[in-house]
Protein backbone atom coordinates (compact mmCIF):
# COMPACT_ATOMS: atom_id res chain seq x y z
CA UNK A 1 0.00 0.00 0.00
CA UNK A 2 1.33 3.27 -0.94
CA UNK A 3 1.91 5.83 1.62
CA UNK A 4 0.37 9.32 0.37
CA UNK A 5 2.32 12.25 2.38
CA UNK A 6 0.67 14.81 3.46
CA UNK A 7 0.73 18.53 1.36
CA UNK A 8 1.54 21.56 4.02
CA UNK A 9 0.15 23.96 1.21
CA UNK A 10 -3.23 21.99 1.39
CA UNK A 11 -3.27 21.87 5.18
CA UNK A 12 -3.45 18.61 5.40
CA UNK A 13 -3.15 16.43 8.57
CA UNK A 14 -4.77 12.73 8.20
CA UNK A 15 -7.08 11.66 10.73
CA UNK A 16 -5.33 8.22 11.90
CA UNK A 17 -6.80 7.16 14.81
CA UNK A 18 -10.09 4.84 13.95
CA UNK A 19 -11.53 5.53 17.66
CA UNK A 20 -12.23 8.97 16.92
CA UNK A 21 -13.42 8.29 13.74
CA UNK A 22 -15.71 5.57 15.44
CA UNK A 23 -16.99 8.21 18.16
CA UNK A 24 -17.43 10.77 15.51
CA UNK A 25 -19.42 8.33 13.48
CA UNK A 26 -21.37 6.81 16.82
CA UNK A 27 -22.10 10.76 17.10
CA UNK A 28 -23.88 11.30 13.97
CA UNK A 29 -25.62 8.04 13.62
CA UNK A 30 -25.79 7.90 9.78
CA UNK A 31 -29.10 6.67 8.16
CA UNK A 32 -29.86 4.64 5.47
CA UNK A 33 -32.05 7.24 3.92
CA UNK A 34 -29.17 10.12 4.39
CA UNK A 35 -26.49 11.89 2.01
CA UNK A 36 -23.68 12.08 3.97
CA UNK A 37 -21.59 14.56 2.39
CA UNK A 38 -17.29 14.63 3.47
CA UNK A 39 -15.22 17.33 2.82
CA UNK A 40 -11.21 16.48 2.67
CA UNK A 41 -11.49 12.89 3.65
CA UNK A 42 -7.89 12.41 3.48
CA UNK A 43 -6.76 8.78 3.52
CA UNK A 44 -10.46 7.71 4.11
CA UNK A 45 -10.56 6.50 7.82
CA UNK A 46 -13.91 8.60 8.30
CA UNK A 47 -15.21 7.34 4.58
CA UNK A 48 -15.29 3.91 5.18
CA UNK A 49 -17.50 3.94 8.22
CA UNK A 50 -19.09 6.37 6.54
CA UNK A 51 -20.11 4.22 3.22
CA UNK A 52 -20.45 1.22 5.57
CA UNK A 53 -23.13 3.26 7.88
CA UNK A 54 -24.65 6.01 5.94
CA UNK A 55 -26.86 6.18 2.68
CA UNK A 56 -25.14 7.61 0.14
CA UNK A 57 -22.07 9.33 0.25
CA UNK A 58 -19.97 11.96 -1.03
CA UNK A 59 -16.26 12.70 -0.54
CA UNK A 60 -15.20 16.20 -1.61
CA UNK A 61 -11.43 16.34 -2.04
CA UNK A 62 -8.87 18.59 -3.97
CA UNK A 63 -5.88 16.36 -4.20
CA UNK A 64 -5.87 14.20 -6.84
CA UNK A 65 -3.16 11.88 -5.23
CA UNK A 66 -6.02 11.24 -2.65
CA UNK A 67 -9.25 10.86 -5.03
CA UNK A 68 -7.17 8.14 -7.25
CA UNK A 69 -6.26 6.53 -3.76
CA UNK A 70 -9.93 6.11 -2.23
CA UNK A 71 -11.56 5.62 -6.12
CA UNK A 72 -8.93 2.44 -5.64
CA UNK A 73 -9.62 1.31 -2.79
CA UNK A 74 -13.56 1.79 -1.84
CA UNK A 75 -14.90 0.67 -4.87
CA UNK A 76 -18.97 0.61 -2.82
CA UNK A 77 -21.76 1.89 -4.77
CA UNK A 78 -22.81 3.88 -2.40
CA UNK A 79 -19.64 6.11 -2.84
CA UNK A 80 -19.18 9.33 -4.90
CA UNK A 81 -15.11 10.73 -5.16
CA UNK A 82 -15.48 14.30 -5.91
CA UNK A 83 -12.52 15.46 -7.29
CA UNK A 84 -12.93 19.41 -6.59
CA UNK A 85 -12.47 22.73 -4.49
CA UNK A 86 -14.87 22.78 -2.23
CA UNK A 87 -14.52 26.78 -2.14
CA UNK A 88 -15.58 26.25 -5.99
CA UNK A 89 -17.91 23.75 -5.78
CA UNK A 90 -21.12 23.84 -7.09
CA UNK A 91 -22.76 22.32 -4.28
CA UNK A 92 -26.22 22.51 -5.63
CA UNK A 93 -25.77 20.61 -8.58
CA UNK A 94 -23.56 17.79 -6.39
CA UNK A 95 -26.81 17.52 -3.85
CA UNK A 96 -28.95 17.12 -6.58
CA UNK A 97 -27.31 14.12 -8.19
CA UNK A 98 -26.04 12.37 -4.33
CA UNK A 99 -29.99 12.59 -3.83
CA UNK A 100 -30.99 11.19 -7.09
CA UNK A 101 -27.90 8.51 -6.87
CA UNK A 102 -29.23 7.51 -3.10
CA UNK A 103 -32.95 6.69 -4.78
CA UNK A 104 -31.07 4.64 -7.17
CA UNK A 105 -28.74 2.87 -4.79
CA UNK A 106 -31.88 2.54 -1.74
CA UNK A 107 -35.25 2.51 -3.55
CA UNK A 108 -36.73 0.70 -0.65
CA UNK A 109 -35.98 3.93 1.60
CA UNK A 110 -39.42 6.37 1.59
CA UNK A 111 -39.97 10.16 2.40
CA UNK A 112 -37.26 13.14 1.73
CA UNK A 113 -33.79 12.41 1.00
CA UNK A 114 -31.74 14.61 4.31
CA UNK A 115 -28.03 15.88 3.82
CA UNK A 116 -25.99 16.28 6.46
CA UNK A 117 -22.20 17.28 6.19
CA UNK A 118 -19.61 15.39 8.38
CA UNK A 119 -15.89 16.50 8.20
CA UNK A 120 -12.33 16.95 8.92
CA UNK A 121 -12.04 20.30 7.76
CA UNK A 122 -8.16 21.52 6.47
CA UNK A 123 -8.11 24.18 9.12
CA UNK A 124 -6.82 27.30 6.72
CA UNK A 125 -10.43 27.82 5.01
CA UNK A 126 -12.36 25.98 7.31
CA UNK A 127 -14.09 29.79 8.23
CA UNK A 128 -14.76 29.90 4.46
CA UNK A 129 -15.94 26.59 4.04
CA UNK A 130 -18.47 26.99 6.97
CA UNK A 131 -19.74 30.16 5.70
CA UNK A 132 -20.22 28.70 2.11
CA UNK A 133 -22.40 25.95 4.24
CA UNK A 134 -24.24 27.96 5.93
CA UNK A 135 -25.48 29.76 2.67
CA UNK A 136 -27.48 26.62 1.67
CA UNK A 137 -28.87 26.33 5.37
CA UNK A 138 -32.29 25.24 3.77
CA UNK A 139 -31.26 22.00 1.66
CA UNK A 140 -28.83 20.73 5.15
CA UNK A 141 -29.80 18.81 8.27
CA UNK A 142 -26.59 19.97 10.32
CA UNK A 143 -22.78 19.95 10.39
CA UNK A 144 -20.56 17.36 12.23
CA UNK A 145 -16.99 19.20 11.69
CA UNK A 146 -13.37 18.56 13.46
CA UNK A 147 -12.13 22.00 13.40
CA UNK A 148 -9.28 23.86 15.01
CA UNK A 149 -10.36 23.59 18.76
CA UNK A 150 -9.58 27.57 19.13
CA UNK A 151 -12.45 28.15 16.06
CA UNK A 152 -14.51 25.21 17.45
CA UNK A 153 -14.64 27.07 20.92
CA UNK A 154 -15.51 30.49 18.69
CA UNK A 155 -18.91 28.95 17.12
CA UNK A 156 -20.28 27.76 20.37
CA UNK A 157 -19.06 30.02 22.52
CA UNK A 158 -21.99 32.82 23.90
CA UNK A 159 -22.19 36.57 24.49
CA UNK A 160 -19.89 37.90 27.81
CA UNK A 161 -17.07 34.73 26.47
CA UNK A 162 -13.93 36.31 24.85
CA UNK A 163 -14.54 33.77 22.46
CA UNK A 164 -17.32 35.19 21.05
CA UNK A 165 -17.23 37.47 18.46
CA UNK A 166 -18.82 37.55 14.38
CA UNK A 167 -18.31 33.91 13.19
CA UNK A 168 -20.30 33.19 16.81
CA UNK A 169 -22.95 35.18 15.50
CA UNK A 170 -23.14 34.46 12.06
CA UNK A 171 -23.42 29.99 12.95
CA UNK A 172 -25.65 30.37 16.24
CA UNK A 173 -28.16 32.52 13.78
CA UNK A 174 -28.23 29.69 11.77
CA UNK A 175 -27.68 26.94 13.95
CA UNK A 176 -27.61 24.90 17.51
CA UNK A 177 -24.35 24.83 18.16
CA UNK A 178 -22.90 22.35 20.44
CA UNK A 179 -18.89 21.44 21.05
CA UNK A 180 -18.96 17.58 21.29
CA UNK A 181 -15.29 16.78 22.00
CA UNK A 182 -11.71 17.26 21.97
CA UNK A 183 -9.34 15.13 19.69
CA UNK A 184 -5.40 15.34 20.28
CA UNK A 185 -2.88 16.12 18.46
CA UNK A 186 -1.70 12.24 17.88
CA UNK A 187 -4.97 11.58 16.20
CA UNK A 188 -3.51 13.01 13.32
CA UNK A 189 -0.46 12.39 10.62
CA UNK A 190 1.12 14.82 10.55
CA UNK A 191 0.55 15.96 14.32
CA UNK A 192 -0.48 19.39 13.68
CA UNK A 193 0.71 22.45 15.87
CA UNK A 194 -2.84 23.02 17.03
CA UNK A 195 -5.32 21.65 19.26
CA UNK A 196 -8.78 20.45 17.92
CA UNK A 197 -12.47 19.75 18.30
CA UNK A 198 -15.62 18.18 17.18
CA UNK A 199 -18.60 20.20 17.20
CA UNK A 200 -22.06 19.79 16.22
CA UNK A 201 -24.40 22.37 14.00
CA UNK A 202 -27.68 21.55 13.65
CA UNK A 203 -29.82 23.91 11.26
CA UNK A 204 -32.36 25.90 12.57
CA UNK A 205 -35.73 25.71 11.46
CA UNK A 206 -36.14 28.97 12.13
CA UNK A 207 -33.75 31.43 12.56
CA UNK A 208 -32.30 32.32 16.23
CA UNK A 209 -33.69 35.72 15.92
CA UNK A 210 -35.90 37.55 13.34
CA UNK A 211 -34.44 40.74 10.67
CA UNK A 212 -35.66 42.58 8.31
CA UNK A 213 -32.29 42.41 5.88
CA UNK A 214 -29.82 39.50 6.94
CA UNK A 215 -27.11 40.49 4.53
CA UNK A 216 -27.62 44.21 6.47
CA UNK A 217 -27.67 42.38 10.05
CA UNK A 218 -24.41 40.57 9.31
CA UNK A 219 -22.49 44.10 8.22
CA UNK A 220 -23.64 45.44 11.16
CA UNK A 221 -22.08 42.28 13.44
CA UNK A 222 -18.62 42.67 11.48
CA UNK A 223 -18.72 46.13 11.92
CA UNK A 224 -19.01 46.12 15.84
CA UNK A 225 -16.57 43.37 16.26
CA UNK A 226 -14.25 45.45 13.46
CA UNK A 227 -11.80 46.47 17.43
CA UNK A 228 -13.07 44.34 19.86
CA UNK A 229 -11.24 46.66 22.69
CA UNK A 230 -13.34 49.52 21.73
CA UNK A 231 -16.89 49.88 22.88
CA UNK A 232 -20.21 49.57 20.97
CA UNK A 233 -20.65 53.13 20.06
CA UNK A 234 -17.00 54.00 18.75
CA UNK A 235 -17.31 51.06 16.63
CA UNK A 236 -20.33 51.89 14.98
CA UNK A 237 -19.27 55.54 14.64
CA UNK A 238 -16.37 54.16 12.63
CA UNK A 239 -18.69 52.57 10.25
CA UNK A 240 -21.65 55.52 10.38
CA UNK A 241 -20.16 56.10 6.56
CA UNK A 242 -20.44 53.09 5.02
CA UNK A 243 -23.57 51.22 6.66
CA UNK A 244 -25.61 54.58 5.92
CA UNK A 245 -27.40 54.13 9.47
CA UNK A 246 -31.08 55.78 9.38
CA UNK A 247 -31.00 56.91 12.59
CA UNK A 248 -28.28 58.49 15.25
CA UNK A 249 -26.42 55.84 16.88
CA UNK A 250 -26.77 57.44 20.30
CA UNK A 251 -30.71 57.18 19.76
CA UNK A 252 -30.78 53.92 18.28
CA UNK A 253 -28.71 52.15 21.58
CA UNK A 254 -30.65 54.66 24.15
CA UNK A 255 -33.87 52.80 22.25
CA UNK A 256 -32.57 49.32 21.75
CA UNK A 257 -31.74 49.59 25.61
CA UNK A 258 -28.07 49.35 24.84
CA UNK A 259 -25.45 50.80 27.41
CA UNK A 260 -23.25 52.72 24.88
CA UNK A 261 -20.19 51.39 26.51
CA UNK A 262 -20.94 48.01 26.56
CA UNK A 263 -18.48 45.91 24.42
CA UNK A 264 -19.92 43.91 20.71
CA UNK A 265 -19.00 40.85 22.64
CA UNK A 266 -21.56 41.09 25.32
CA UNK A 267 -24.36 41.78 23.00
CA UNK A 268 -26.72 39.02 22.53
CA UNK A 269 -28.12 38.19 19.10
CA UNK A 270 -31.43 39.69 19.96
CA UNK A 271 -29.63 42.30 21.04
CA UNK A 272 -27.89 42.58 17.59
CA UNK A 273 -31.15 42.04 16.02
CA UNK A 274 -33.03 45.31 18.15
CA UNK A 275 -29.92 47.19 17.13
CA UNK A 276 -30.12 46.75 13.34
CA UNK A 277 -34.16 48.01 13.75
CA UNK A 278 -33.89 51.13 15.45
CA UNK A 279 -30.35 52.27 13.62
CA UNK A 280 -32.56 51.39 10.08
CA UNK A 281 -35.81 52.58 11.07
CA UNK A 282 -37.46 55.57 9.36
């Protein structure tokens, strides 16, 4: 068996060890009516459980070295390779076809076809890739993802936490966040310099707060995390220019009952949410 080495420029460190594979996998609970979808699965320690468990899956990976491997050696029906970008991907077209595959492969399975996403994510765009995600929120069940622990700790961390800050926001308005577990360093090949973490996103029905504009909401976030030392109001005077606010900032916080000193990382997303109304209302 060939030994593939891992690519630094691709961020690449293997998931070895099959117990936290096992324990991811025991997590999730893959169904025979599911498209599991994988992004970067490596050498394939998470695929085969995966194909062996799940419905139909998909493995999303960019290194061709790594697609000819698992194309070689899982040859299961039940198993796409993907040989792509996943920050290029055109995910709706792949979700289509996994879900039209999976009522090929399991016609005996009835009702709607759920995707779910379960990863090791190459830490460098694993922000990016998240985001992208979260942009088809309506066609996803929820996210199983090994992330850097530091970013893990970010998403499901709450308001008053240093940890929390925009991505926080921007995943907990979309999802139930939940940090499952931490894996060590030796899990991996190569070890990699960080520490990381499993955590759980599972899609809203309904989003964690109600807006009028979400693409206005989220400028809004970025822009009062933009110096997380400085407080609410200095923040938002720094972006008065660009977000074109309606209203006076003083008024809109005095309204939204909003100390003016108070730090973006103690706000609350309904907080964030009464914010955005009374600095856009006419």
């Amino acid at each position: 068996m060939t030994v593939i080495k891992a690519k630094k420029g691709l961020g690449q460190n293997f998931l070895t060890d099959e117990s936290v594979a096992r324990r991811i996998i025991d997590l999730v609970s893959p169904k025979r009516d599911e498209v599991l979808i994988e992004v970067g699965p490596g050498t394939g320690v998470l695929t085969r459980m995966l194909v062996d468990r799940g419905g139909y899956v998909v493995a999303v990976e960019i290194d061709p070295r790594l697609v000819q491997s698992l194309s070689h050696s899982l040859k299961q029906h039940n198993l796409w390779v993907v040989a792509a970008d996943a920050l290029k991907l055109n995910w709706r077209d792949v979700i289509i076809k996994a879900k039209d595959e999976l009522r090929a492969f399991r016609p005996d399975q009835p009702g709607s076809t759920r995707v779910r996403i379960v990863a090791n994510l190459p830490y460098y765009i694993s922000t990016t890739i998240i985001e992208k995600l979260l942009a088809m929120h309506h066609q996803l069940l929820d996210m199983t993802l090994m992330l850097q622990k530091e970013v893990a700790e970010r998403i499901a961390s709450g308001p008053g936490r240093k940890e929390y800050g925009y991505l926080s926001v921007l995943v907990q308005y979309h999802c139930e966040a939940t940090l499952l577990f931490e894996v060590p360093r030796s899990a991996f090949s190569p070890a990699p310099k960080v520490e990381s973490a499993v955590v759980r996103l599972k899609l809203r029905e309904r989003r964690a707060v109600q807006v009028e504009d979400e693409t206005r909401y989220f400028k809004l976030v970025r822009a009062a995390f933009s110096q997380r030392r400085k407080t609410i109001l200095n923040n938002l005077k720094a972006s008065a220019a660009a977000l074109n606010f309606s209203r006076p900032i003083g008024a809109a916080l005095k309204d939204s009952g909003i100390d003016a000193q108070r730090r973006a990382e103690t706000l609350s997303l309904a907080e964030f949410a009464s914010l955005d109304q009374a600095l856009f209302s006419r």
